[in-house]
C-alpha atoms as a PDB file:
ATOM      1  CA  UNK A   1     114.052  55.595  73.388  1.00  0.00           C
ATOM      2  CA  UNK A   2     116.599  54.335  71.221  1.00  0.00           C
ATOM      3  CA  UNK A   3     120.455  54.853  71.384  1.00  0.00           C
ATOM      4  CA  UNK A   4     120.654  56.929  68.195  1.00  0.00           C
ATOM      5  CA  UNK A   5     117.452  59.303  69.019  1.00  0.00           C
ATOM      6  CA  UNK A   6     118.796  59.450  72.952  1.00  0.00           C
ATOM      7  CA  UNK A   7     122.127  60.725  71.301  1.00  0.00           C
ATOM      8  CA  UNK A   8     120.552  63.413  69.401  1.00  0.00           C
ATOM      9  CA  UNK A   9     118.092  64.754  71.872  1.00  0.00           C
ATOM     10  CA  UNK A  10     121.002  65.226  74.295  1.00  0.00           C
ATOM     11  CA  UNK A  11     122.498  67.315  71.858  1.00  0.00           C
ATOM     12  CA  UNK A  12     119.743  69.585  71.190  1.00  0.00           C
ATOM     13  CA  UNK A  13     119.532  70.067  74.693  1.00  0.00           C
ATOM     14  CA  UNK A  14     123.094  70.814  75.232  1.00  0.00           C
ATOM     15  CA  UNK A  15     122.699  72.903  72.553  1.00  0.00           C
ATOM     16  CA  UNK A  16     120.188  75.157  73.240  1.00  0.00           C
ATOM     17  CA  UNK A  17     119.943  75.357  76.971  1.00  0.00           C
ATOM     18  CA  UNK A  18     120.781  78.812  77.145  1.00  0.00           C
ATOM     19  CA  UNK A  19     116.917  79.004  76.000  1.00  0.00           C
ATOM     20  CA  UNK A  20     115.579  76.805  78.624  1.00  0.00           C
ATOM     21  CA  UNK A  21     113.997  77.914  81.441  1.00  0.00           C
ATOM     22  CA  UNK A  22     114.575  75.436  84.418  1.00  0.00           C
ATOM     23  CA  UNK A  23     111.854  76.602  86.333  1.00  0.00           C
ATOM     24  CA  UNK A  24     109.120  76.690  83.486  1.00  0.00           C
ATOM     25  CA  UNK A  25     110.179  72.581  82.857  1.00  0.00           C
ATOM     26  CA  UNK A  26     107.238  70.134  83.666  1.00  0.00           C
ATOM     27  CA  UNK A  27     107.908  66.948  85.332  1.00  0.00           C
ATOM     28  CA  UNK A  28     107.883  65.425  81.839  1.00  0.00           C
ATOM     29  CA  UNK A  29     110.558  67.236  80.340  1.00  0.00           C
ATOM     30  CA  UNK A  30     112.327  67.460  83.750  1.00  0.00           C
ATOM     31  CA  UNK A  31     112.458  63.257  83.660  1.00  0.00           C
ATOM     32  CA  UNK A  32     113.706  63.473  80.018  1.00  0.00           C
ATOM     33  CA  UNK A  33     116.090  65.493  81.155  1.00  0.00           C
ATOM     34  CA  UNK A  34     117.026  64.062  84.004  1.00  0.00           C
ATOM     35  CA  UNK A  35     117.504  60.507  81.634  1.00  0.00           C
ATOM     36  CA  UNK A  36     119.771  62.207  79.442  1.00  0.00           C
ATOM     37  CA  UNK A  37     121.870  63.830  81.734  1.00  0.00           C
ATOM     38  CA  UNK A  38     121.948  59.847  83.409  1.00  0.00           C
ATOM     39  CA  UNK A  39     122.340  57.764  80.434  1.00  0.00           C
ATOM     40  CA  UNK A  40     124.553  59.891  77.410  1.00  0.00           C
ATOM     41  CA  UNK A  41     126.782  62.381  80.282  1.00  0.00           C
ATOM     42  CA  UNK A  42     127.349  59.484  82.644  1.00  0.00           C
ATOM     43  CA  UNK A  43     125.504  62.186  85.487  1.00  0.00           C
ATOM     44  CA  UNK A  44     126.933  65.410  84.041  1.00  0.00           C
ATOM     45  CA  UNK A  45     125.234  67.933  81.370  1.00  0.00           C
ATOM     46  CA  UNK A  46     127.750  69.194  78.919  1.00  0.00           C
ATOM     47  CA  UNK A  47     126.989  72.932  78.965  1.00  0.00           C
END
């Protein structure tokens, strides 16, 4: 995933966690997440 698209999907997430459901995530979206958090908050999730 590109730099520009990694930026923007971490906001979205940031974003809109309060509608996420941690324990509904699949490993799929847990991994994205898990990348993002890694890669654009240096290991922290700006909520």
């Amino acid at each position: 995933m590109g730099g520009k698209k990694r930026i923007a999907y971490c906001l979205i997430y940031e974003s809109n966690w309060r509608f996420v459901d941690p324990e509904q995530l699949n490993d799929q979206e847990r991994h994205l997440i898990d990348e993002l958090i890694e890669t654009c908050g240096h290991g922290l999730m700006n909520l």
